[in-house]
N, C-alpha and C. Protein backbone atom coordinates (compact mmCIF):
# COMPACT_ATOMS: atom_id res chain seq x y z
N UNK A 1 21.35 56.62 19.51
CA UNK A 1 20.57 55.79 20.40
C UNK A 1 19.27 55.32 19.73
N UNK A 2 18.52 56.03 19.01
CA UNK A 2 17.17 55.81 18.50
C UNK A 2 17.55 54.84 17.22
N UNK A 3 18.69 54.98 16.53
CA UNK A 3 19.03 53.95 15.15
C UNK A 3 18.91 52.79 16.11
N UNK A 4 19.74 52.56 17.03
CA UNK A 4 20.43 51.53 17.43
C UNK A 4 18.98 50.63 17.95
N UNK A 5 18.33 51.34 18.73
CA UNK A 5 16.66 50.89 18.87
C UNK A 5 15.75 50.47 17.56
N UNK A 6 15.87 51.27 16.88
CA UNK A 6 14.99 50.74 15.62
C UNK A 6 15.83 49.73 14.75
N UNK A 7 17.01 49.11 15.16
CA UNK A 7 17.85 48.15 14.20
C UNK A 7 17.77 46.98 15.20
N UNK A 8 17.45 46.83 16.27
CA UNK A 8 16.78 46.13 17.36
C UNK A 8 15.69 45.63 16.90
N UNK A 9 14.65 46.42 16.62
CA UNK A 9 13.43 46.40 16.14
C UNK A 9 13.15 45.58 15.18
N UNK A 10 13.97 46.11 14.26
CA UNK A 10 13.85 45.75 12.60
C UNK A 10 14.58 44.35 12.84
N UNK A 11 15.65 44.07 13.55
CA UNK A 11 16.19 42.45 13.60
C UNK A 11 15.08 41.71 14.28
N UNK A 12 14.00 42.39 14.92
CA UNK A 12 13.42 41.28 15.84
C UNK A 12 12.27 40.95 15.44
N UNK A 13 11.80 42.10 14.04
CA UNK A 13 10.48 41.73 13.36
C UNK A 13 11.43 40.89 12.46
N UNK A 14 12.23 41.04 11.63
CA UNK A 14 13.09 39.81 10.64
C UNK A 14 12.83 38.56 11.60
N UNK A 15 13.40 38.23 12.97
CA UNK A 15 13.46 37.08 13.37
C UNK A 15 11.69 36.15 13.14
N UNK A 16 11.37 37.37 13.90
CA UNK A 16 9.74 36.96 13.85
C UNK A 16 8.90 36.07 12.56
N UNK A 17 9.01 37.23 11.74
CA UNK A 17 8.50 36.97 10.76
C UNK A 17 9.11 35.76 9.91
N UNK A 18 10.69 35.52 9.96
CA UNK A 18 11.28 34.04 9.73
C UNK A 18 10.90 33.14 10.46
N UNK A 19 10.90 33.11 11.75
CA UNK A 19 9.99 32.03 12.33
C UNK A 19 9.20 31.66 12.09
N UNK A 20 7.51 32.37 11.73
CA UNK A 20 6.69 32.30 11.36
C UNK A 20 6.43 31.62 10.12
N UNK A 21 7.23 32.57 9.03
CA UNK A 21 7.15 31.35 7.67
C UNK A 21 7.99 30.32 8.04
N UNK A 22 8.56 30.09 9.03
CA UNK A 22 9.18 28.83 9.00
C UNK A 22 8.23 27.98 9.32
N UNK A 23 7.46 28.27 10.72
CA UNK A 23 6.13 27.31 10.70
C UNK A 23 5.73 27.07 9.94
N UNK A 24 5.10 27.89 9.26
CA UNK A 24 4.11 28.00 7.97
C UNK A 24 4.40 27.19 7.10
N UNK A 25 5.48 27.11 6.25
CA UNK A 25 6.12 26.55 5.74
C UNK A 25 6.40 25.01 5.87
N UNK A 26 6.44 24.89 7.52
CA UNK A 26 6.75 23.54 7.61
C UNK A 26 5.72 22.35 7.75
N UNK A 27 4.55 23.41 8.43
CA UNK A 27 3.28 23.12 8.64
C UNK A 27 2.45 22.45 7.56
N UNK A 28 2.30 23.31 6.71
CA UNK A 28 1.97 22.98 5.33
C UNK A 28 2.54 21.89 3.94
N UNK A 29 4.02 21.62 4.26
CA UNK A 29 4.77 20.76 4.23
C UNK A 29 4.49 19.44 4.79
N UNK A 30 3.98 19.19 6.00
CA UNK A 30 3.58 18.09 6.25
C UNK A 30 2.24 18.15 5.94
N UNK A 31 1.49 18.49 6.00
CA UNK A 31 -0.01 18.42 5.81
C UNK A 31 0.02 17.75 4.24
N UNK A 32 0.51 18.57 2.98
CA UNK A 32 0.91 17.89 1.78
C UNK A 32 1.61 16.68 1.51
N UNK A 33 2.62 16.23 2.45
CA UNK A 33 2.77 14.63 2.54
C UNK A 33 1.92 13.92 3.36
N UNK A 34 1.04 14.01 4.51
CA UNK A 34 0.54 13.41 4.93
C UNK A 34 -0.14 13.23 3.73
N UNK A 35 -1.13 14.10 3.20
CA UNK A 35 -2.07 13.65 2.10
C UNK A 35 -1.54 12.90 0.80
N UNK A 36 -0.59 12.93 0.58
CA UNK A 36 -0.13 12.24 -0.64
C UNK A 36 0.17 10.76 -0.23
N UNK A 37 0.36 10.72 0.84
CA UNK A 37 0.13 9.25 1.50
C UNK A 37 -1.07 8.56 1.54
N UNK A 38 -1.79 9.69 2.25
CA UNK A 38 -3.25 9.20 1.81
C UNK A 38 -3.97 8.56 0.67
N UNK A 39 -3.60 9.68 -0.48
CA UNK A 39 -3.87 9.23 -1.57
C UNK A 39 -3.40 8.36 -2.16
N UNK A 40 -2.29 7.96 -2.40
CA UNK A 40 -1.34 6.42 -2.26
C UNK A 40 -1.97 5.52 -1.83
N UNK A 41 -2.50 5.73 -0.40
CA UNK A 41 -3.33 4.55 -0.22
C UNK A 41 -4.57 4.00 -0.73
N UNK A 42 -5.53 5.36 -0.79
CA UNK A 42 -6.61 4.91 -2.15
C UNK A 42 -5.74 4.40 -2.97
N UNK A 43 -5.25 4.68 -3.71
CA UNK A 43 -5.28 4.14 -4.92
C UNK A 43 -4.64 2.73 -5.01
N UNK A 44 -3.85 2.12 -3.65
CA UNK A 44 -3.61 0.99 -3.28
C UNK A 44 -5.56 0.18 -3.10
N UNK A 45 -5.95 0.82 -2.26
CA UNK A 45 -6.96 0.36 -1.93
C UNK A 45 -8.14 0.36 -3.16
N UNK A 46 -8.35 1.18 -4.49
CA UNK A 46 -8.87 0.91 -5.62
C UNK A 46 -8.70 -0.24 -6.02
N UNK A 47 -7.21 -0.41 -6.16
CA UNK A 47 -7.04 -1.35 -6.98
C UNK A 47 -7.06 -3.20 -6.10
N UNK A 48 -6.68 -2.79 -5.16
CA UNK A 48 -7.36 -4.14 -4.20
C UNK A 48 -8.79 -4.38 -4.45
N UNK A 49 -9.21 -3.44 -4.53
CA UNK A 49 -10.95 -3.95 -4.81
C UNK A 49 -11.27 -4.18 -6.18
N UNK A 50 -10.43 -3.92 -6.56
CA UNK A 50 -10.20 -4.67 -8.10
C UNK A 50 -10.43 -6.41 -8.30
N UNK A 51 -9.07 -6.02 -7.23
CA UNK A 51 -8.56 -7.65 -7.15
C UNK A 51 -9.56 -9.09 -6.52
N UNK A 52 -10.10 -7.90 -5.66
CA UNK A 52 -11.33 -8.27 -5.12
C UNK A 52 -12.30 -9.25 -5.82
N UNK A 53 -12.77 -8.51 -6.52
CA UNK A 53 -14.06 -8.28 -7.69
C UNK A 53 -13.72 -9.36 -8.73
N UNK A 54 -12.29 -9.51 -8.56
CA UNK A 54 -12.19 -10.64 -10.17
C UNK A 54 -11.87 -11.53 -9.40
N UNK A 55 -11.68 -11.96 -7.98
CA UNK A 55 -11.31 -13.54 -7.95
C UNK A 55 -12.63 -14.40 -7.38
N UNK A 56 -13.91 -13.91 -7.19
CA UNK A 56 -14.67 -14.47 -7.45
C UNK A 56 -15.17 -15.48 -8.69
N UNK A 57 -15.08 -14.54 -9.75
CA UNK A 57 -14.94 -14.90 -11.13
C UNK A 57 -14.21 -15.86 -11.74
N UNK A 58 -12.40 -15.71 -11.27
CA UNK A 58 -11.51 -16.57 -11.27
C UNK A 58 -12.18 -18.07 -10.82
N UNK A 59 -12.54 -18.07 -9.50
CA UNK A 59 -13.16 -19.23 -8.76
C UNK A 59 -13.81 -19.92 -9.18
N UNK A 60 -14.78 -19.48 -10.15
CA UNK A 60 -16.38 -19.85 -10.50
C UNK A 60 -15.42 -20.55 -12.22
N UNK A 61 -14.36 -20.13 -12.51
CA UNK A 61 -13.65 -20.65 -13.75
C UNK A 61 -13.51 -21.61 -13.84
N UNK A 62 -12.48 -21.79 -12.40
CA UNK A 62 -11.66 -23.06 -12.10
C UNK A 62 -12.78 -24.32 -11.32
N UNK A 63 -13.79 -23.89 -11.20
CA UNK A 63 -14.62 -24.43 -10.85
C UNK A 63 -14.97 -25.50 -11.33
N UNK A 64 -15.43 -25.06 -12.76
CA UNK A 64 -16.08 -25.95 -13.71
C UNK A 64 -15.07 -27.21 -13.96
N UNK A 65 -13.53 -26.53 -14.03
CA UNK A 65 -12.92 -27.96 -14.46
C UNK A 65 -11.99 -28.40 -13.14
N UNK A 66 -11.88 -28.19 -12.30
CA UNK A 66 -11.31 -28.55 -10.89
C UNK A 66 -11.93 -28.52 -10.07
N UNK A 67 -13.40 -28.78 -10.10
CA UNK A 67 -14.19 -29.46 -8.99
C UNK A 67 -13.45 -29.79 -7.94
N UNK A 68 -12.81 -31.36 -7.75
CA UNK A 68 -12.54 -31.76 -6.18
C UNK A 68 -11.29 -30.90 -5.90
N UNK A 69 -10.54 -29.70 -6.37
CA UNK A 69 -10.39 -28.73 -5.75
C UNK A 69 -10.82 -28.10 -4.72
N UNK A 70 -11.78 -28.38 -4.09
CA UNK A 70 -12.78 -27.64 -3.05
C UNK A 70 -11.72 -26.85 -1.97
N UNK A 71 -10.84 -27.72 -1.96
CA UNK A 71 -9.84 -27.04 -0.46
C UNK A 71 -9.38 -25.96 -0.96
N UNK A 72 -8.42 -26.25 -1.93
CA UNK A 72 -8.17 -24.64 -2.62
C UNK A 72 -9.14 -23.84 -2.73
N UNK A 73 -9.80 -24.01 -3.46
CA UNK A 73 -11.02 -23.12 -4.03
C UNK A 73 -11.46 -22.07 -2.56
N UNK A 74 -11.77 -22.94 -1.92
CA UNK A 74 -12.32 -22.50 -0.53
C UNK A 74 -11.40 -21.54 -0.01
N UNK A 75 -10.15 -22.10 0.17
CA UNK A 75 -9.21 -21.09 0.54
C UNK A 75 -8.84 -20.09 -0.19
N UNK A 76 -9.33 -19.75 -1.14
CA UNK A 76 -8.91 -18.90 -1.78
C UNK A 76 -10.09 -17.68 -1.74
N UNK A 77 -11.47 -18.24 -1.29
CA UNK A 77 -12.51 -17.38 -1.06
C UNK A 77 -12.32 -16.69 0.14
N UNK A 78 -11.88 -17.99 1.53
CA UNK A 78 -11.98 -16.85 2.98
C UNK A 78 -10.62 -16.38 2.37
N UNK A 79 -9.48 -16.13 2.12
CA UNK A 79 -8.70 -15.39 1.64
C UNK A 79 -9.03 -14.11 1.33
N UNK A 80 -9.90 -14.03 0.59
CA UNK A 80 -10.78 -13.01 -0.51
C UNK A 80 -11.32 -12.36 0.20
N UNK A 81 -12.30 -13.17 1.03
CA UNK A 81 -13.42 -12.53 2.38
C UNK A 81 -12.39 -12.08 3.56
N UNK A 82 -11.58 -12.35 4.10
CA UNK A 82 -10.87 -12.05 5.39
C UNK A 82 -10.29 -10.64 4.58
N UNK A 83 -9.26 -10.77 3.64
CA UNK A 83 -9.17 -9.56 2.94
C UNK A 83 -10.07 -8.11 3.10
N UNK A 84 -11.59 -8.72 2.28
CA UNK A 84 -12.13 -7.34 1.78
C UNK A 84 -12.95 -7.03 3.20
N UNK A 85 -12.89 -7.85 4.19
CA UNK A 85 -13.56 -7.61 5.27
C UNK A 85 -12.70 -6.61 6.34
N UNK A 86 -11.55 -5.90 6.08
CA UNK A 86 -10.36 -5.50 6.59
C UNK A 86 -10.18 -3.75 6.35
N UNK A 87 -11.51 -3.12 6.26
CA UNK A 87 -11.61 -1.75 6.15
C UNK A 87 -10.90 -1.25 7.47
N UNK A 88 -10.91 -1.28 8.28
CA UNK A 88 -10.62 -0.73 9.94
C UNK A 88 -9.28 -1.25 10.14
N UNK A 89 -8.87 -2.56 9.55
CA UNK A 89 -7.24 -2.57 10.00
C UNK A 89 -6.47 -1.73 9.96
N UNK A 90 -5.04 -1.26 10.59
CA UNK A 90 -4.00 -0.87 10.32
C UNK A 90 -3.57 -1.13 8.43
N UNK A 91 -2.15 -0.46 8.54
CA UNK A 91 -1.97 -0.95 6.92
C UNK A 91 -0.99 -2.36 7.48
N UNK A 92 -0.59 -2.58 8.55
CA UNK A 92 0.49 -3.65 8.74
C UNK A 92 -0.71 -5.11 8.85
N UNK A 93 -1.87 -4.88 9.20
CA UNK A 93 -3.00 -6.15 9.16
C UNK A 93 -3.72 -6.21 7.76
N UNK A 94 -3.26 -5.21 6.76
CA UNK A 94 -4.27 -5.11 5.48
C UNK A 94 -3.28 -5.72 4.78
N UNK A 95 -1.71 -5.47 5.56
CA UNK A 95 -0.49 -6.50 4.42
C UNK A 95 -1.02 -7.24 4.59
N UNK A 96 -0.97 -8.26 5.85
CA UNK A 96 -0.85 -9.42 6.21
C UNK A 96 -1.62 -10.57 5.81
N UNK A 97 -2.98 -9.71 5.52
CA UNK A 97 -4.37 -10.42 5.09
C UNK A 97 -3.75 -10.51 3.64
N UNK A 98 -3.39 -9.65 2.83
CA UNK A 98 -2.96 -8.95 1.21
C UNK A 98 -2.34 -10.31 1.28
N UNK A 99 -0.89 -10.95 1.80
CA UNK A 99 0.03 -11.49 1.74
C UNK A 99 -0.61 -12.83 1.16
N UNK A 100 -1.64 -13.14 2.80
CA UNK A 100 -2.08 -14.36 2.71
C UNK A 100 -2.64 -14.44 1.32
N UNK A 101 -3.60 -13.83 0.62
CA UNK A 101 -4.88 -13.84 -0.46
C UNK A 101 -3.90 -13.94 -1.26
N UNK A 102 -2.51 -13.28 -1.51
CA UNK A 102 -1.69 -13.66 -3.16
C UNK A 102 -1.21 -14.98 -3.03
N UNK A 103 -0.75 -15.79 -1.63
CA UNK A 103 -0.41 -16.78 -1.46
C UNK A 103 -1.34 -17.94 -1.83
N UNK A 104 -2.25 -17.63 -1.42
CA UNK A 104 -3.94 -18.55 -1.79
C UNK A 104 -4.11 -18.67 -3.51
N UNK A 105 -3.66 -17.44 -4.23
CA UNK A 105 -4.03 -17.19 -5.66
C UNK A 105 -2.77 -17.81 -6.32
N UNK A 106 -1.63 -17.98 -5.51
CA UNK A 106 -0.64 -18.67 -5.61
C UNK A 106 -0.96 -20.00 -6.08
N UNK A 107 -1.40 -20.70 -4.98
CA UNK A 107 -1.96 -21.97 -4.98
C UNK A 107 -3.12 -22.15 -6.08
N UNK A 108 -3.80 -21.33 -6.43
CA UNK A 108 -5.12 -21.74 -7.42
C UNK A 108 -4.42 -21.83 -9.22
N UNK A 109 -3.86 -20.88 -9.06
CA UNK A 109 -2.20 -20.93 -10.62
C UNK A 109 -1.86 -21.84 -10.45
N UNK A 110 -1.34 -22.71 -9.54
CA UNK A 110 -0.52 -24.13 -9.72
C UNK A 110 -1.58 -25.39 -9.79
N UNK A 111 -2.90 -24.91 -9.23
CA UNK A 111 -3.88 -26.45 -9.46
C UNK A 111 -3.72 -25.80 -11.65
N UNK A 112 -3.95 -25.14 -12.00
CA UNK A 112 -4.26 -25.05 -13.12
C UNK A 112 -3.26 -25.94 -14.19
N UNK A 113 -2.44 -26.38 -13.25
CA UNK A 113 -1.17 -26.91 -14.32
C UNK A 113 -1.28 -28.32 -13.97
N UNK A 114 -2.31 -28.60 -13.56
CA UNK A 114 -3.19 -30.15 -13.18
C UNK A 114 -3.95 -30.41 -14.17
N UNK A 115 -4.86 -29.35 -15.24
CA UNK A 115 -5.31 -29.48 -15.64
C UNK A 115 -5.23 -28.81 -17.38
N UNK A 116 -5.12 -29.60 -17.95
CA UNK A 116 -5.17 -28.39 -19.48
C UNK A 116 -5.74 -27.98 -20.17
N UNK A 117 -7.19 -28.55 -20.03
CA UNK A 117 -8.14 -28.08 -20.61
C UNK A 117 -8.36 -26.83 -19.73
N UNK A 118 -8.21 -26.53 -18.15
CA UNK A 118 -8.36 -25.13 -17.82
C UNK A 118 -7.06 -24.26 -18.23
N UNK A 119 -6.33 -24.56 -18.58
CA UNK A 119 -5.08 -23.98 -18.90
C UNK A 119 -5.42 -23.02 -20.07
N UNK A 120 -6.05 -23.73 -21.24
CA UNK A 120 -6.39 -23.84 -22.39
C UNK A 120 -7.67 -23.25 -22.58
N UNK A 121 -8.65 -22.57 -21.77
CA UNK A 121 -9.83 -21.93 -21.00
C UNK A 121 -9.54 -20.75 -21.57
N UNK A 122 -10.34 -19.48 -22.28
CA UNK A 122 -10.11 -18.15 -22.93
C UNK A 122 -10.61 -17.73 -21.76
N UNK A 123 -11.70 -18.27 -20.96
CA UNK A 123 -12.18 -17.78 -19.72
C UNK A 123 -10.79 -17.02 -18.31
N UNK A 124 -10.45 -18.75 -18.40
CA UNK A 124 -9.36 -18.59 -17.70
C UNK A 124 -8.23 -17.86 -17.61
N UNK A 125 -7.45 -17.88 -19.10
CA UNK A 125 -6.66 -17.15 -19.69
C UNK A 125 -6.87 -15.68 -19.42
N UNK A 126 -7.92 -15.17 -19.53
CA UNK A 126 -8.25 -14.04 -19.73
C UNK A 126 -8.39 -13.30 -18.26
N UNK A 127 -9.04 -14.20 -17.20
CA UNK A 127 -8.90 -13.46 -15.76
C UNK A 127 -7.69 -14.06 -15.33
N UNK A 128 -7.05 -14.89 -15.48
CA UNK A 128 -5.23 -14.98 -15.05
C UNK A 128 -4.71 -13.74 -15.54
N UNK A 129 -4.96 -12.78 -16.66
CA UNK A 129 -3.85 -12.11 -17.04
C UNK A 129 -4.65 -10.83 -16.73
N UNK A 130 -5.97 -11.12 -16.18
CA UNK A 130 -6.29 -9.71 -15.11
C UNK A 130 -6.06 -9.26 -13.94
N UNK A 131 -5.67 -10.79 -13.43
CA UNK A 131 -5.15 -11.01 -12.12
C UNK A 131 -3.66 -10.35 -11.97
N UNK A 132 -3.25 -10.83 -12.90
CA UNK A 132 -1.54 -10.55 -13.18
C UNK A 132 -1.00 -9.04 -13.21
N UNK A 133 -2.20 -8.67 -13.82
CA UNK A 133 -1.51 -6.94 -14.59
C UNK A 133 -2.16 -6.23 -13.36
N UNK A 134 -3.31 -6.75 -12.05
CA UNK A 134 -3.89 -6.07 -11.26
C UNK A 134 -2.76 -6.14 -10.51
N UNK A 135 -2.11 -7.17 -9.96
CA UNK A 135 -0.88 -7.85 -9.10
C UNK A 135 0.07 -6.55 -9.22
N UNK A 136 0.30 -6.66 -10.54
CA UNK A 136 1.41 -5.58 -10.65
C UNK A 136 1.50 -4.00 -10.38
N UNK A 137 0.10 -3.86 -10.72
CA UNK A 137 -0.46 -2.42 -10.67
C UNK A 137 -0.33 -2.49 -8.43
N UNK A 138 -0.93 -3.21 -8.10
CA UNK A 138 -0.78 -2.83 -6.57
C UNK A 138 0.67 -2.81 -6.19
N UNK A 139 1.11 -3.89 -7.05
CA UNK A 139 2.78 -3.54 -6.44
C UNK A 139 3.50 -2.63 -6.83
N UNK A 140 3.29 -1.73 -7.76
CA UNK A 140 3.85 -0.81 -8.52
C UNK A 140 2.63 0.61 -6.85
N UNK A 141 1.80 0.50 -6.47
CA UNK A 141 1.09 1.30 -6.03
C UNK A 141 0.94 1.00 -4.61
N UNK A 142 1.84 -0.16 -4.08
CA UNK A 142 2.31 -0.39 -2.56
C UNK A 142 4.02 0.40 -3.20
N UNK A 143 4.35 0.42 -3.95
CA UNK A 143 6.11 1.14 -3.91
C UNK A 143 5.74 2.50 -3.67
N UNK A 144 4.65 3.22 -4.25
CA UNK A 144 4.40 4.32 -4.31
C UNK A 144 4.03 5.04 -2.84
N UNK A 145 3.13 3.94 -2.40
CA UNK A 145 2.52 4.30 -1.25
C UNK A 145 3.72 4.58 -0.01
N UNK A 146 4.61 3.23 -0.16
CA UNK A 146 5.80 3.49 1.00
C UNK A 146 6.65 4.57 0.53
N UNK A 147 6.76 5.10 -0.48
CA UNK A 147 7.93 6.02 -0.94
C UNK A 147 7.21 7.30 -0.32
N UNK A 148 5.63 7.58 -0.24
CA UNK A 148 5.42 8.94 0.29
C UNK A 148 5.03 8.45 2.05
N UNK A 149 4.97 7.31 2.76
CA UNK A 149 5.02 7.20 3.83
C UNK A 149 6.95 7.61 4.52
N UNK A 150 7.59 7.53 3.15
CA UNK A 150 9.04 7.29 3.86
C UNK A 150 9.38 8.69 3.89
N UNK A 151 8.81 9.88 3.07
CA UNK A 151 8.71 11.69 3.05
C UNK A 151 8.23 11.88 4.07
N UNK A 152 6.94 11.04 4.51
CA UNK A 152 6.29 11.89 5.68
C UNK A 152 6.69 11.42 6.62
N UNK A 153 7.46 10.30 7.14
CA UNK A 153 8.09 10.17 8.39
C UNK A 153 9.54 10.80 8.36
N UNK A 154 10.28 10.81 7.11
CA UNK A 154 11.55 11.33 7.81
C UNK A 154 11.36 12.56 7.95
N UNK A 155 9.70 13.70 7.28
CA UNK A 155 10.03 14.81 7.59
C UNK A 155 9.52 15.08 9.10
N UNK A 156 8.73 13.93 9.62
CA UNK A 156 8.28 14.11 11.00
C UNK A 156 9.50 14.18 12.16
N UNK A 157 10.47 13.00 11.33
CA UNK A 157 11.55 12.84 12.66
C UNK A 157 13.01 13.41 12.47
N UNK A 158 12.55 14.35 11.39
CA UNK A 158 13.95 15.34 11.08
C UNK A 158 13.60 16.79 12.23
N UNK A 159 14.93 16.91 12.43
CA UNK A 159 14.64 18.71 13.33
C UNK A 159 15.06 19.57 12.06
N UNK A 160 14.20 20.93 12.20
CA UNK A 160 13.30 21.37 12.95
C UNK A 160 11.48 20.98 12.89
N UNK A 161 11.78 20.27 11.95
CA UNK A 161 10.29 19.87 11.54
C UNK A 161 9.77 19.18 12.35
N UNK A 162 10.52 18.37 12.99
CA UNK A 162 9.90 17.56 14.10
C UNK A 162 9.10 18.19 15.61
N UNK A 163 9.80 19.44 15.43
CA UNK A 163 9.12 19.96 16.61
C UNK A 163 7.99 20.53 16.20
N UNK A 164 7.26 20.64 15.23
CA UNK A 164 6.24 21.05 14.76
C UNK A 164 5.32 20.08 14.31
N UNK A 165 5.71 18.68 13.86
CA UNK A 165 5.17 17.87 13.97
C UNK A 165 5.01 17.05 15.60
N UNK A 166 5.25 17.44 16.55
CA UNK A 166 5.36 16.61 17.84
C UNK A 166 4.11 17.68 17.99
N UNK A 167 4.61 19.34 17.87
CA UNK A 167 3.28 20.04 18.37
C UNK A 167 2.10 19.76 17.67
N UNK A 168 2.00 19.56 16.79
CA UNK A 168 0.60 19.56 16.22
C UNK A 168 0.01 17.71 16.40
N UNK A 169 0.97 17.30 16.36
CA UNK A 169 0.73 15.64 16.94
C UNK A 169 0.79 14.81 15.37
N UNK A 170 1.57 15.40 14.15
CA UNK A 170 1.64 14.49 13.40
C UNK A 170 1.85 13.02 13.08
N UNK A 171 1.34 12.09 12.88
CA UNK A 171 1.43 10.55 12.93
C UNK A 171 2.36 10.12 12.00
N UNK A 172 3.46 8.95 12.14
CA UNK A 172 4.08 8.52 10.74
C UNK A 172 2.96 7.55 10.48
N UNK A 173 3.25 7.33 9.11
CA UNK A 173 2.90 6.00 8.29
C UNK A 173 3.28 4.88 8.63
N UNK A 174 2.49 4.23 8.24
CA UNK A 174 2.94 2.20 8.23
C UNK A 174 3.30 2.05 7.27
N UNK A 175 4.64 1.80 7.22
CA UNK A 175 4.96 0.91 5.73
C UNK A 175 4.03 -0.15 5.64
N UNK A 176 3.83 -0.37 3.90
CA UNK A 176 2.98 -1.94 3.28
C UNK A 176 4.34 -2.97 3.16
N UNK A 177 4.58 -3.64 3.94
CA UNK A 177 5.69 -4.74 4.08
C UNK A 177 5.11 -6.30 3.52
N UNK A 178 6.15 -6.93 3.38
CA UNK A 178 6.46 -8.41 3.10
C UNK A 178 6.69 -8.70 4.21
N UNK A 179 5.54 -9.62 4.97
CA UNK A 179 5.87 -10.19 6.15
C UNK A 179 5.86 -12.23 6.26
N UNK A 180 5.53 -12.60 5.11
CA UNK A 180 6.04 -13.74 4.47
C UNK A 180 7.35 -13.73 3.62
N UNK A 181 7.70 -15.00 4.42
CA UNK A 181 9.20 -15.58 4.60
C UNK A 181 9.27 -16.06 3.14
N UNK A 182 8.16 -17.14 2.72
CA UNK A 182 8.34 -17.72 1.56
C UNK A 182 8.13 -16.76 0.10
N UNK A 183 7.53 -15.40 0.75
CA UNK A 183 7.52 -14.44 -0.81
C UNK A 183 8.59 -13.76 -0.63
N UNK A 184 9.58 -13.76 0.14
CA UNK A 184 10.88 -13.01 0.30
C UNK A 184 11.77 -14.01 -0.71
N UNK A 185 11.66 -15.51 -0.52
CA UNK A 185 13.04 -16.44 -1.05
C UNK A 185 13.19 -16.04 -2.63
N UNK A 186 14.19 -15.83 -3.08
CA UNK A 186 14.44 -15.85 -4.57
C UNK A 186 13.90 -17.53 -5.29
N UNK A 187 12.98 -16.83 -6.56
CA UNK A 187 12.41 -18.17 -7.27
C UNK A 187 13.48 -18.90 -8.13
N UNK A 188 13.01 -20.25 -7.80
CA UNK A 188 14.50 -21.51 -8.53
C UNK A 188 13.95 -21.14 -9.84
N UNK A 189 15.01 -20.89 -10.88
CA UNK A 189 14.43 -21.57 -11.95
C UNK A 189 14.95 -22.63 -12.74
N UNK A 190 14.56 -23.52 -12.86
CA UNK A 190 15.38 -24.60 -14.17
C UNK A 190 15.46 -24.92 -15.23
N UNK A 191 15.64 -25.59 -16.01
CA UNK A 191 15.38 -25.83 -17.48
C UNK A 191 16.05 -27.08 -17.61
C-alpha cells in the first residue's frame, strides 16, 4: 500500500515538474523570437536611415543638372519626409510609405537617362551605387525580418505553445510586404 502511494507521488511530481519545464521552456522560447524579430527590425530600420541620409544628397546631385525636374525632385523629397516621419506606424504603414519612396527613387534613375552629363557625374555615380547596395542590404534585411516574424507567429499559433502564448498575451508580427502592384510585375527586358 505505501509503494503504491509513493509511485503516485513520484508520477505526480514527474508530471509536475514536466509541465513546468514545459512552460519554462516554452515561455522563454517565445520571448527569444519575439526579440529576434525585434532586432530584425532595427536593423531594417538602421539601414532605412541610411537610405534616408543619402537621398538628400542624391537630390542636391541631380539638381545641378535636371533643374526643371522640380516635380520629380520634389517627389522624391515628401517621399523621403513622409517615410522618415513614420516612427509610430505599424510595420504594414512603414511598407507602404518604404514602397512609395523606392518608387519615387525609381522615377529620379530614369530622369538620369535624360541626361548624360548626369549619368557621367562621379558624384552621381557614386550615390546611385550607394543607393543600390543600401536597396539591397534592406531587402536582404526585410527577408530576414519576415523569416523571424514567420518563427514567432507559427510558434504563437501552434498548440501547445499557443496556450501559453494566449496566456501571457503574446503578439504576432507584421510581415514587411509588397503592397504595390507595379513592383510585383516581372521586368520586360529587350535587346
Amino acid at each position: 500500500m505505501l509503494t503504491a502511494v509513493l509511485i503516485i507521488l513520484v508520477v505526480l511530481c514527474v508530471i509536475i515538474l514536466c509541465t513546468i519545464l514545459f512552460f519554462w521552456l516554452t515561455y522563454n522560447r517565445l520571448i527569444l523570437l519575439r526579440n529576434r524579430m525585434k532586432e530584425a527590425w532595427s536593423d531594417v530600420d538602421v539601414l532605412l536611415k541610411r537610405r534616408y541620409d543619402l537621398i538628400p544628397n542624391l537630390v542636391e546631385v541631380v539638381k545641378g543638372y535636371a533643374a526643371h525636374e522640380k516635380a520629380t525632385l520634389e517627389a522624391v523629397i515628401k517621399a523621403r519626409n513622409m517615410a522618415v516621419s513614420s516612427d509610430n506606424k505599424t510595420v504594414e504603414q512603414q511598407a507602404q510609405s518604404e514602397n512609395f519612396l523606392s518608387g519615387t527613387l525609381k522615377s529620379l534613375f530614369a530622369v538620369s537617362e535624360k541626361y548624360p552629363e548626369l549619368k557621367a557625374n562621379v558624384n552621381f555615380l557614386e550615390m546611385q551605387k550607394e543607393i543600390v547596395d543600401t536597396e539591397n542590404k534592406i531587402q536582404a534585411s526585410r527577408r530576414f525580418y519576415n523569416t523571424n516574424v514567420l518563427a514567432l507567429n507559427t510558434k504563437i499559433e501552434m498548440f501547445p505553445s499557443n496556450i501559453i502564448a494566449n496566456f501571457f498575451k503574446f503578439e504576432k508580427g507584421q510581415f514587411f510586404n509588397i503592397d504595390n502592384e507595379e513592383e510585383k510585375k516581372s521586368v520586360k527586358v529587350s535587346f
